[in-house]
Protein backbone atom coordinates (compact mmCIF):
# COMPACT_ATOMS: atom_id res chain seq x y z
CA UNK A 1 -6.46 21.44 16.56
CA UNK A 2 -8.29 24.28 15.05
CA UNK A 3 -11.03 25.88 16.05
CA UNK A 4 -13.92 25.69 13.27
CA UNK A 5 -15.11 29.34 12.98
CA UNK A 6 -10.79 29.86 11.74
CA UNK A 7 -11.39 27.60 9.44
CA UNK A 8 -14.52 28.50 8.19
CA UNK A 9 -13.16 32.11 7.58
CA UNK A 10 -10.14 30.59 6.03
CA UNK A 11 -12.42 28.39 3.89
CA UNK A 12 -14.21 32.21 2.95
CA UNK A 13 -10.89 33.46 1.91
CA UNK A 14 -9.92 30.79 -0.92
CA UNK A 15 -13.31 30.45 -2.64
CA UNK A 16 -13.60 34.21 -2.85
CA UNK A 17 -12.39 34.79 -6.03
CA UNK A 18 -14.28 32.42 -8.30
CA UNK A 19 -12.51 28.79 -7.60
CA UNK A 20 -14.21 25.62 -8.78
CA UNK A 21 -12.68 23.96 -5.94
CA UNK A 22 -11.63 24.39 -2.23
CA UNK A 23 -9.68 22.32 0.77
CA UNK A 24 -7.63 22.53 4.00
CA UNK A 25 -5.92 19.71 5.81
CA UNK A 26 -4.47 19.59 9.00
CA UNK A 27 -2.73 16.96 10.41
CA UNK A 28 -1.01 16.02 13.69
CA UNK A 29 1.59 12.69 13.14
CA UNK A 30 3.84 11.81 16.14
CA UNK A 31 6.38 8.66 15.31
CA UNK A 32 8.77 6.55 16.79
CA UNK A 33 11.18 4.44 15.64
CA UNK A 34 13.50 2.16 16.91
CA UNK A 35 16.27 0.10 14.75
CA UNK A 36 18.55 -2.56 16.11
CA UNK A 37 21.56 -3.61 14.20
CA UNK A 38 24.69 -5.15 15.19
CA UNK A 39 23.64 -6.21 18.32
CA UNK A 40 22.57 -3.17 19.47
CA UNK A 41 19.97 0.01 19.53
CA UNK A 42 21.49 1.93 16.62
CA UNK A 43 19.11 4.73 16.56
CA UNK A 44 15.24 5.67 18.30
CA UNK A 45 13.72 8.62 16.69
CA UNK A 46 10.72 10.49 17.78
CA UNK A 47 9.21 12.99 15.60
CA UNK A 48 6.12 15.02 15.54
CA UNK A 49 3.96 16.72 13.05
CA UNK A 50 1.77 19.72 12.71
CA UNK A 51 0.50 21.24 9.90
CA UNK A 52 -1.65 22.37 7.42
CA UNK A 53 -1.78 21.98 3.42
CA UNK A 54 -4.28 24.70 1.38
CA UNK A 55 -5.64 24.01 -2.25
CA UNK A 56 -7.79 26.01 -4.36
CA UNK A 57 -8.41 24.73 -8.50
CA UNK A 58 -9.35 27.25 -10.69
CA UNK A 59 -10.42 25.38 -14.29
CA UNK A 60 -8.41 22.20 -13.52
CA UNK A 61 -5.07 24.26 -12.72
CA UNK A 62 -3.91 23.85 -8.88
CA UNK A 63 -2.15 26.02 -6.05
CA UNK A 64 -1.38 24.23 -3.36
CA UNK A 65 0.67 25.69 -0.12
CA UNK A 66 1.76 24.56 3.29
CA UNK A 67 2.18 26.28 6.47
CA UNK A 68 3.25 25.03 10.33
CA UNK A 69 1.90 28.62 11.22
CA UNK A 70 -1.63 27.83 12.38
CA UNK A 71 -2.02 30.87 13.77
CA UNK A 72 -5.19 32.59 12.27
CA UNK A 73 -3.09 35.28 10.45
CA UNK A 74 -0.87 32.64 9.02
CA UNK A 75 -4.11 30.82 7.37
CA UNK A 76 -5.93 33.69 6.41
CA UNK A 77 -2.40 35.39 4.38
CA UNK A 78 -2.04 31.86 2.65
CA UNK A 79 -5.38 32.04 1.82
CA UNK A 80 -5.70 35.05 0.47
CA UNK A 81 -2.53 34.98 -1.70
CA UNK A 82 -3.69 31.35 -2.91
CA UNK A 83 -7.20 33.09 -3.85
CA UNK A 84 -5.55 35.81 -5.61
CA UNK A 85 -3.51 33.15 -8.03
CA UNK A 86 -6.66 33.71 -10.35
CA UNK A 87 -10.13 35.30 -10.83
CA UNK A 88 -12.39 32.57 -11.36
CA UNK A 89 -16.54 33.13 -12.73
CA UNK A 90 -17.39 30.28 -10.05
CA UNK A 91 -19.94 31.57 -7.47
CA UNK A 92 -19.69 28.85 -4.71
CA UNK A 93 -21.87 29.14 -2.07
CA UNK A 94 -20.75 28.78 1.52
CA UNK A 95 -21.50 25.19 2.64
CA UNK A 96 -22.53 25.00 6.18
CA UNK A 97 -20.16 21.76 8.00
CA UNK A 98 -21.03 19.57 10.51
CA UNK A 99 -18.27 17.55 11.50
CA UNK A 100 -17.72 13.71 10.58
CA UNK A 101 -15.72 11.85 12.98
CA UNK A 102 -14.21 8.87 11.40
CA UNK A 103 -15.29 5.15 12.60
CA UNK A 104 -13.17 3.12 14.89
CA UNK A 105 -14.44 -0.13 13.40
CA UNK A 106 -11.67 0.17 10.32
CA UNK A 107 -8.91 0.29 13.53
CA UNK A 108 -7.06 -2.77 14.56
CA UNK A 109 -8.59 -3.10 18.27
CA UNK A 110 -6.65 -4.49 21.26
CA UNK A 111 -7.48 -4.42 25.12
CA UNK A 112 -3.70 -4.64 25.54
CA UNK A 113 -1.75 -1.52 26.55
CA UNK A 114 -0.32 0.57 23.54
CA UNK A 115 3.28 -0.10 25.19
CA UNK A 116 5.97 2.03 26.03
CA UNK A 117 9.18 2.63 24.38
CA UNK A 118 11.71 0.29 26.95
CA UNK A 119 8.71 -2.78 26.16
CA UNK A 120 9.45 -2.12 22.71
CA UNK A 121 12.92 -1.93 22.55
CA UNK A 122 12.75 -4.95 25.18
CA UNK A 123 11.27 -6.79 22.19
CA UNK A 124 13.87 -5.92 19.27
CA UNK A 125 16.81 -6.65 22.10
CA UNK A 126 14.77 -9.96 22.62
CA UNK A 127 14.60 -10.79 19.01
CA UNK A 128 17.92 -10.39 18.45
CA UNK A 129 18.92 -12.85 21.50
CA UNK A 130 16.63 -15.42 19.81
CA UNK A 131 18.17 -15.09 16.36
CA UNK A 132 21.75 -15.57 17.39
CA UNK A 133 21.39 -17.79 19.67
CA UNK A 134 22.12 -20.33 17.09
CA UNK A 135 23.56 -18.53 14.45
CA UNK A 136 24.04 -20.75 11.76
CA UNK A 137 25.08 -18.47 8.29
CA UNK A 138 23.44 -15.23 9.62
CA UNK A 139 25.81 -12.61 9.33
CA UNK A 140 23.62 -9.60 9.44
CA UNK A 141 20.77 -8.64 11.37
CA UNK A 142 18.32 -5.74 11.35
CA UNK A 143 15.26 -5.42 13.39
CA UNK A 144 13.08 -1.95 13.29
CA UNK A 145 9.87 -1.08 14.95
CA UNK A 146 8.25 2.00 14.44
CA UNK A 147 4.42 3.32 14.88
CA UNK A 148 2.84 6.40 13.83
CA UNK A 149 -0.41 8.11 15.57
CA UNK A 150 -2.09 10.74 12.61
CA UNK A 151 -4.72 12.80 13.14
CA UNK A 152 -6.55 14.89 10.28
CA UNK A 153 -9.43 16.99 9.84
CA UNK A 154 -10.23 17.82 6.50
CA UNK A 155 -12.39 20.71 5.29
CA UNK A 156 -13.35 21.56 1.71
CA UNK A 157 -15.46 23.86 -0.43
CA UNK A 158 -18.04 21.30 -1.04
CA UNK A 159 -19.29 21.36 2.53
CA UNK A 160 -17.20 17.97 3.76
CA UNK A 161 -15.96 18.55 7.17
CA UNK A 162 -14.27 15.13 8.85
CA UNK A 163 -11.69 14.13 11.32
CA UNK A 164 -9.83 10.51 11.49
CA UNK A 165 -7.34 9.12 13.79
CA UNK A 166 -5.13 6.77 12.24
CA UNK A 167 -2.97 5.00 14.20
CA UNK A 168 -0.16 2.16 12.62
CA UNK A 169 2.32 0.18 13.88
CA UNK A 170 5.22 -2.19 11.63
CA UNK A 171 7.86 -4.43 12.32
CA UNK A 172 10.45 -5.44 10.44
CA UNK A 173 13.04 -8.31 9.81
CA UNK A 174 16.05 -8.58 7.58
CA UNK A 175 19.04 -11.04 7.47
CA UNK A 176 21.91 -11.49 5.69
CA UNK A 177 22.93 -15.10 5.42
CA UNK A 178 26.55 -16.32 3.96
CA UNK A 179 28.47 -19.65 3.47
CA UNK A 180 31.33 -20.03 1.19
CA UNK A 181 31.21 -16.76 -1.57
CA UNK A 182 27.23 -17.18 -1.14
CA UNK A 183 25.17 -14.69 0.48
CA UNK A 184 21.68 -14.23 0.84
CA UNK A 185 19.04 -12.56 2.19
CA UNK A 186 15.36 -12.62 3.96
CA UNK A 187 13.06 -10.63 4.88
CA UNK A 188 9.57 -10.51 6.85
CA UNK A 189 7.14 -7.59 7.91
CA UNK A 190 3.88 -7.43 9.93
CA UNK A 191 2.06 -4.08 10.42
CA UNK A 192 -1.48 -2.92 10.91
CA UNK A 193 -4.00 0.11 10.92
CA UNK A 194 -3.85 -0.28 15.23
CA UNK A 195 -1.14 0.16 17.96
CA UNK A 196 1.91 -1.92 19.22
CA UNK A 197 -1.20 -3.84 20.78
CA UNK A 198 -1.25 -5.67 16.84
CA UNK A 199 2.53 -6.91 17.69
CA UNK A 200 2.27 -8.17 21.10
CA UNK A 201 -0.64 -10.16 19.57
CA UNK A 202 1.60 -11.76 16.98
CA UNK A 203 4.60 -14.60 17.71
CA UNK A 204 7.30 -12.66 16.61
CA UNK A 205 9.38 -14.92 17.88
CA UNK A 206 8.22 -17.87 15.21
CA UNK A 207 8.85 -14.91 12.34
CA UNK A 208 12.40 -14.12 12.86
CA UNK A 209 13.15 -18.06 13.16
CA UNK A 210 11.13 -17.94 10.06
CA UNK A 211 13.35 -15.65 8.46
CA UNK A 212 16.33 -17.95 9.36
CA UNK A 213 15.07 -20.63 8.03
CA UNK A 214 14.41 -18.78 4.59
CA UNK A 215 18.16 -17.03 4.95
CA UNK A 216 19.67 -20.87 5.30
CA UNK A 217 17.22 -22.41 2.58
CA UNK A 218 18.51 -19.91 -0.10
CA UNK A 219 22.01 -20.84 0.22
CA UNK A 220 21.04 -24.30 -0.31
CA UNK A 221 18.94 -23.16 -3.16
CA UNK A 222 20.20 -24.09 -6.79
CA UNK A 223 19.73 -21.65 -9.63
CA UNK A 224 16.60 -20.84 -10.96
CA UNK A 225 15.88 -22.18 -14.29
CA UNK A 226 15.16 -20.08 -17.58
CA UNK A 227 12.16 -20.27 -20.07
CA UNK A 228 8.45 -19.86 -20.34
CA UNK A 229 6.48 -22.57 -18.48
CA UNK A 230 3.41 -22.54 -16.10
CA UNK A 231 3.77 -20.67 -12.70
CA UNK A 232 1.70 -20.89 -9.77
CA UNK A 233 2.10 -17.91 -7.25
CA UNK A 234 0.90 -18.62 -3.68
CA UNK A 235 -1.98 -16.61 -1.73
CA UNK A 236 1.33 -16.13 0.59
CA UNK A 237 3.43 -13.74 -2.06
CA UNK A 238 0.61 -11.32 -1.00
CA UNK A 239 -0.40 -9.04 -3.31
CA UNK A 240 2.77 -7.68 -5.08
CA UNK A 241 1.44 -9.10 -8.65
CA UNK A 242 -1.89 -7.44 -8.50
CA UNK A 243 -0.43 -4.38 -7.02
CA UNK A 244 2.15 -3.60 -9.53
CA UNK A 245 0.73 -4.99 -12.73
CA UNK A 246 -2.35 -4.55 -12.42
CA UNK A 247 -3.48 -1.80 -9.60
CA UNK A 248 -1.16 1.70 -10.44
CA UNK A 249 -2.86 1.28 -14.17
CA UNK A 250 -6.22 1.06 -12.52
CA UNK A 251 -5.72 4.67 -11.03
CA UNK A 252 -7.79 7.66 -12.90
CA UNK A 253 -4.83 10.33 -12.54
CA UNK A 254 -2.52 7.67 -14.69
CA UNK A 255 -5.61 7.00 -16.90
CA UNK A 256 -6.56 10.51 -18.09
CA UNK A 257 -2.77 11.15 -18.41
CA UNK A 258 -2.62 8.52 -21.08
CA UNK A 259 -0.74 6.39 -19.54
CA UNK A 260 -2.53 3.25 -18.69
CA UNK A 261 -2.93 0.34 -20.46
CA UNK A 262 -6.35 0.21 -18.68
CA UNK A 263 -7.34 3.72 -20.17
CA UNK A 264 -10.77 3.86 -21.76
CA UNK A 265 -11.89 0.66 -21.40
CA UNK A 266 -14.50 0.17 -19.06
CA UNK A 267 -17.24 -2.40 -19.38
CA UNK A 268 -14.66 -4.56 -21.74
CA UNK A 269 -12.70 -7.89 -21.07
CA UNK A 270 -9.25 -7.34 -19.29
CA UNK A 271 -9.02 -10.37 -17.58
CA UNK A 272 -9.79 -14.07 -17.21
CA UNK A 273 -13.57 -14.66 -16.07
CA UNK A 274 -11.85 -16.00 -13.11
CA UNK A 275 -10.93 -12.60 -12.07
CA UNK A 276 -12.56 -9.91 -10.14
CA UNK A 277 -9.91 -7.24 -8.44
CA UNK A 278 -10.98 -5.09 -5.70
CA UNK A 279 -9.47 -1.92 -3.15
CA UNK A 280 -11.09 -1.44 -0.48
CA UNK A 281 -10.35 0.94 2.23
CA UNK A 282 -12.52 -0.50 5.09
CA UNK A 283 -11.24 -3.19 5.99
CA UNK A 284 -10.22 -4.00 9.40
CA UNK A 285 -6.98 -3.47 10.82
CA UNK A 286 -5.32 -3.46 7.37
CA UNK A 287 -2.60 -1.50 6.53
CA UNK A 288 -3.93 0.35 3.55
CA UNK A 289 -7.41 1.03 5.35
CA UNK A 290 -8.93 4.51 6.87
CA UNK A 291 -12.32 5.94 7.75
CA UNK A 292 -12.04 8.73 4.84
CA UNK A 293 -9.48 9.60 1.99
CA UNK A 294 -7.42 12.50 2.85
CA UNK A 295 -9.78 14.77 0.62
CA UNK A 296 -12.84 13.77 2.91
CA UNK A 297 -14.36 11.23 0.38
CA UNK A 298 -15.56 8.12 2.56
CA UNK A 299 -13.80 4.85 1.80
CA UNK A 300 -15.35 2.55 0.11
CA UNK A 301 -15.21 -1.15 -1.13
CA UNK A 302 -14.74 -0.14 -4.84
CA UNK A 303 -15.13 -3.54 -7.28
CA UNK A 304 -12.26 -2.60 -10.18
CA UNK A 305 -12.69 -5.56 -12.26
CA UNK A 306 -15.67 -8.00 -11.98
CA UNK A 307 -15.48 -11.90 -13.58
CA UNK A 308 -12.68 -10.60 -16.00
CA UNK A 309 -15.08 -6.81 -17.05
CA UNK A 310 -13.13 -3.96 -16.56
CA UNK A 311 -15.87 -1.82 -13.89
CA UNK A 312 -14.39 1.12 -12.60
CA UNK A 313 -11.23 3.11 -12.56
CA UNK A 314 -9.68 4.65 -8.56
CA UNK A 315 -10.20 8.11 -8.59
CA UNK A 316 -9.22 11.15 -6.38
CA UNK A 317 -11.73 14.14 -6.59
CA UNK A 318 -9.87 16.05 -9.64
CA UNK A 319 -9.38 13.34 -11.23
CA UNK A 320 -12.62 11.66 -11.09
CA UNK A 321 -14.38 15.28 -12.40
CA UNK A 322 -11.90 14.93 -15.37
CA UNK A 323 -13.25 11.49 -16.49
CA UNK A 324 -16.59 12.08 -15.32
CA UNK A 325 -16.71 9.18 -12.80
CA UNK A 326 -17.79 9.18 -9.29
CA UNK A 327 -15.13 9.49 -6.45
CA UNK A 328 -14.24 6.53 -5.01
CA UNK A 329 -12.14 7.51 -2.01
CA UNK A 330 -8.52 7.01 -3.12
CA UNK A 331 -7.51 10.57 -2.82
CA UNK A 332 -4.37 10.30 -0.55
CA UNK A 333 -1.33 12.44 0.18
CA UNK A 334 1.62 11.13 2.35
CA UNK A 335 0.96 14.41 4.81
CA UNK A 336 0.34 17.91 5.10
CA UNK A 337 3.12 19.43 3.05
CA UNK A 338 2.27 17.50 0.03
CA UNK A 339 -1.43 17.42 -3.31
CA UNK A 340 -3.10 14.52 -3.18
CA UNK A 341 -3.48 11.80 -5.54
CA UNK A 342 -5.10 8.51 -6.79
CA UNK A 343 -3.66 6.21 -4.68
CA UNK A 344 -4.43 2.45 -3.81
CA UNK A 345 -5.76 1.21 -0.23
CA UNK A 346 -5.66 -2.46 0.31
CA UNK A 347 -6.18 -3.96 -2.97
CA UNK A 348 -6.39 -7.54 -3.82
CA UNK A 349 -7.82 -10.39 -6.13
CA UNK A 350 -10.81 -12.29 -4.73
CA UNK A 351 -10.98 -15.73 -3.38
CA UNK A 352 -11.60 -18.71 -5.94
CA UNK A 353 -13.17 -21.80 -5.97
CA UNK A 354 -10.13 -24.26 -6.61
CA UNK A 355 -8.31 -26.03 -3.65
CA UNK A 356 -4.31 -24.97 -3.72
CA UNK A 357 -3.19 -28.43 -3.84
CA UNK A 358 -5.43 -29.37 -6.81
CA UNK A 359 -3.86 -26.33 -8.68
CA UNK A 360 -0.08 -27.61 -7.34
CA UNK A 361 -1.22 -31.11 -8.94
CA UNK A 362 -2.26 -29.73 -12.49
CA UNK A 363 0.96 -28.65 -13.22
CA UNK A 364 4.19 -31.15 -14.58
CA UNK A 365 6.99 -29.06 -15.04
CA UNK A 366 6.51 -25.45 -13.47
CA UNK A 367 7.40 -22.99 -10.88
CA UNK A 368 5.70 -22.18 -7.54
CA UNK A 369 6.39 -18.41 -6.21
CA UNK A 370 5.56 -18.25 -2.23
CA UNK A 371 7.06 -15.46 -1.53
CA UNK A 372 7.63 -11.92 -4.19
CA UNK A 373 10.38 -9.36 -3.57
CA UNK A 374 9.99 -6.09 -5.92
CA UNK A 375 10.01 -5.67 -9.51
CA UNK A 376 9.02 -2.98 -12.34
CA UNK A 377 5.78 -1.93 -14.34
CA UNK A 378 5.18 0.13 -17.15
CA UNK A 379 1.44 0.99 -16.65
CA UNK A 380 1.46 2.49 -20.50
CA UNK A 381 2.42 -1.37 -21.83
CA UNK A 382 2.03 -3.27 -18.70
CA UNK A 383 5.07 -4.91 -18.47
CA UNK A 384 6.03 -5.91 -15.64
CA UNK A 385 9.25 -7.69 -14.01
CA UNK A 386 9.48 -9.23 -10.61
CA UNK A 387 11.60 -10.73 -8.28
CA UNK A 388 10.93 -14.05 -7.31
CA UNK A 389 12.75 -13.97 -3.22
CA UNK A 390 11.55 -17.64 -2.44
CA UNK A 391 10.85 -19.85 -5.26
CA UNK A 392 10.37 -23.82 -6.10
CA UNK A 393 10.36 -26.18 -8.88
CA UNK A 394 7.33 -28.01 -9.57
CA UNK A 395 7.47 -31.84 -10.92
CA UNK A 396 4.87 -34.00 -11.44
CA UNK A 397 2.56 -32.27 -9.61
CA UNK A 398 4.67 -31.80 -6.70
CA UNK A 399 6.17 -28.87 -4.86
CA UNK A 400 10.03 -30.27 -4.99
CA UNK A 401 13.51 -28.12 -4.19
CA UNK A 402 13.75 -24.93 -3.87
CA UNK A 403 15.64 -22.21 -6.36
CA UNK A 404 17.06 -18.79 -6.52
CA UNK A 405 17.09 -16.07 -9.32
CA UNK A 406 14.12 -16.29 -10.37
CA UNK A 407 12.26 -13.26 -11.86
CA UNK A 408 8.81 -13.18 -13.78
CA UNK A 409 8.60 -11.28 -17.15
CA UNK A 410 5.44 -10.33 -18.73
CA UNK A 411 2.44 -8.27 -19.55
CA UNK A 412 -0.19 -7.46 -16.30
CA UNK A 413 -3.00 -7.71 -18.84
CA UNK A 414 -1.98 -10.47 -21.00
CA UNK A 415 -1.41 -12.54 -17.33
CA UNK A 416 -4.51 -11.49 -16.35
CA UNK A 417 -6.42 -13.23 -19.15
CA UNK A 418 -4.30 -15.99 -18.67
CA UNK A 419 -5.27 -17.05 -15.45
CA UNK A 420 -7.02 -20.02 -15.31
CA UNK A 421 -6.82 -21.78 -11.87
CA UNK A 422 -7.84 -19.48 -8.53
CA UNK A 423 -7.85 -21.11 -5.27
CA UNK A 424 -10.21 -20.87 -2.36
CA UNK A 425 -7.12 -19.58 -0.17
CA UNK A 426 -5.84 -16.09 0.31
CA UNK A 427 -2.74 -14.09 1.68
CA UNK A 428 -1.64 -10.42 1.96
CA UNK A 429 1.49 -8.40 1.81
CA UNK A 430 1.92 -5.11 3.59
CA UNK A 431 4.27 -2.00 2.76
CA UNK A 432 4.90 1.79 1.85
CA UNK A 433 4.04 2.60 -1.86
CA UNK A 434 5.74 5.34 -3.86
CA UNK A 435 4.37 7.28 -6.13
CA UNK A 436 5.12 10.76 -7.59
CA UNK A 437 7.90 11.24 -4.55
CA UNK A 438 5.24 10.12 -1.88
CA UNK A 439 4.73 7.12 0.39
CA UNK A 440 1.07 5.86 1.09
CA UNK A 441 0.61 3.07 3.75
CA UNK A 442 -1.01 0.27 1.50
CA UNK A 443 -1.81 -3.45 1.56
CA UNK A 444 -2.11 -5.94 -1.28
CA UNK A 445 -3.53 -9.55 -1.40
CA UNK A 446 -4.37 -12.59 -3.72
CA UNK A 447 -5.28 -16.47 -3.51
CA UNK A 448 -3.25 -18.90 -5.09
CA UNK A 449 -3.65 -18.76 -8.80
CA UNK A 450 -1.82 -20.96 -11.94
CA UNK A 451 -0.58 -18.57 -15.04
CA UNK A 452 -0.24 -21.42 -17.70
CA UNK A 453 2.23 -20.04 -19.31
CA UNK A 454 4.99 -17.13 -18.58
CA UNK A 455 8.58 -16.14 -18.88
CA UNK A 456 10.82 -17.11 -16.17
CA UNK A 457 14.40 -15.38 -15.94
CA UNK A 458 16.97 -17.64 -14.46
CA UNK A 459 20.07 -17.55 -13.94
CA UNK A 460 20.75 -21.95 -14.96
């Protein structure tokens, strides 16, 4: 992209005057995207990327710029004007860099050609066939495909010099179902760290009838009752719970902000023994995973909270000097033009040892939450309230009919210690996190687990 002696003498020109800290990013993103909606391709976009993002941190305060110039004298002007923000006492030495290439083993894999664009719009066209081919009460349909292929290198002052390819594809299904003055919606997703090869391996036929079937269910559906009472939440709601209540108060830049309800308690009880919360960056194929952070930290399998003991907080490089913790690879940016910051990979809640159906029997009166649509989170309190997009009452022990309206009001910590049934199961959720105006790719799972006790809004 670059050649390394450029950015070498670039990397010269923003640690001369005295900075504490150093990077340069490059990146190269090409996309495509293709929606279908009302029967036909709406719109294919193709875009592509190049860039590069310059930082320099001079006693904790940051200049960041951009730049689509690579030329050398583009670099070496942004340099030197970043440099010149301040004079700095820091002598850093110059690091000599060997560079990293990133592992293919966190990469969804495939023998199966990447596809080109008439296969995939072949398949939304397809899709949309099957799905009206009985139509039922769907009265809206949108189907979107769209994959990315990112390159980076990264370069900074403390000698880290890495490139990853990062390559994700995602589909996605939404309908609009209506009878009478009802209407309703459902919605599905798959997506991986990998090609279109992940989606020709996956019967998307099965999840758009899927999606019907939810669609016609919730018109059926009666209304959701209100009032606190035990709730089990499937290993197939994904992760949204951990996620939102739980995950963004976990992250170091919230924490030395003040504004976590997680903030300066490591080594104590935040959870139920039951418990132990992990992100982890490696793992195959997943959505959230790469080979490094987009600082050039490694990812890593970081434990968060262990049997219930709060262990560790996500951290991005700044943020991790602040609080005087080790790194631990979360340091992600949505591209070229933007800082990075603590940001979660594919975080979830570890398997238990209880079967799901044992848990389903324990409970009378309650209500079972397959499937999670969003919510809200205050990560100073940790109140949290969520959508509830395919719900069911629970009698006697029994899964019985289904309701709508539900939401689930509480406190992450407070549910956390509640917790006292985790199942041997497990389920994740895929999608695009915001945070400080930026998107991160970023998974989330959980096993089935029984909250004794928590507020349910209804609307009966």
């Amino acid at each position: 992209m670059i050649e390394k002696i450029i950015l070498e003498k670039t990397m010269e020109k923003l640690i001369s005057k005295g900075c504490e800290f150093a990077d340069i990013y490059l990146e190269s993103k090409s996309t495509l995207g293709l929606v279908l909606d009302n029967n036909k391709i709406e719109r294919i976009t193709r875009g592509c990327r190049l860039g590069a993002g310059l930082r320099v941190i001079y006693d904790g305060r940051t200049y960041f710029a951009f730049t689509e110039d690579l030329s050398e004298k583009a670099l070496f002007k942004i340099a030197s004007d970043l440099a010149n923000k301040e004079n700095g006492n820091n002598i850093l030495k110059e690091p000599v860099f060997n560079l990293i290439d990133g592992l293919t083993d966190y990469r969804y894999s495939s023998s199966i050609e990447k596809g080109s664009l008439k296969e995939k719009a072949n398949l939304l066209l397809h899709l949309n066939e099957l799905a009206w081919k009985d139509k039922g009460s769907l009265t809206q349909l949108t189907l979107s495909y769209g994959d990315v292929d990112q390159e980076v290198y990264i370069m900074n002052s403390n000698g880290v010099y890495v490139h990853d390819i990062r390559p994700r594809s995602k589909a996605i299904i939404q309908g609009v179902f209506q009878k009478d003055n009802q209407v309703q919606s459902a919605y599905d997703v798959v997506g991986a760290l990998g090609d279109y090869g992940f989606i020709k391996t996956r019967n998307m036929d099965e999840l758009v009838l899927g999606v019907k079937i939810k669609g016609e269910n919730l018109l059926k559906a009666k209304e959701a009752p209100s009032g606190t009472m035990p709730v089990i939440i499937s290993g197939e709601a994904g992760g949204t719970m951990v996620h939102e209540a739980c995950g963004h108060g976990l992250e170091a830049d919230i924490v030395k902000k003040g504004m976590s309800v997680y903030g300066n308690k490591i080594g104590n009880k935040v959870a139920s023994d039951l418990i132990t919360v992990v992100d982890d960056g490696t793992i195959k194929g997943r959505y959230g995973s790469s080979s490094f952070d987009d600082e050039g930290t490694q990812t890593k399998e970081n434990i968060l909270i262990e049997n219930g003991i709060l262990k560790r907080y996500m951290s991005d490089l700044e943020s991790a000097k602040e609080l005087k913790i080790a790194p631990s690879g979360n340091g992600r940016r949505e591209g070229y033009h933007a800082i990075p910051i603590t940001r979660m990979t594919n975080t979830y809640i570890r398997r238990g040892a209880s079967n799901k159906d044992d848990i389903v029997a324990s409970v009378n009166n309650g209500l079972f939450v397959k499937h999670m649509g969003g919510g809200q989170v205050n990560t100073a309190t940790g109140d949290f309230v969520f959508e509830v997009s395919e719900g069911y009452l629970i009698k006697n022990g029994k899964i019985e009919e289904q309701v709508r309206g539900a939401t689930l009001i509480g406190n992450g910590p407070e549910v956390l210690n509640k917790i006292d049934m985790v199942a041997n199961d497990f389920g994740y959720s895929l999608g695009t996190c915001g945070k400080d105006g930026q998107g991160a790719p970023v998974a989330d799972g959980q096993p089935t687990l029984r909250i004794p006790s928590l507020v349910v809004g209804g609307t009966n």
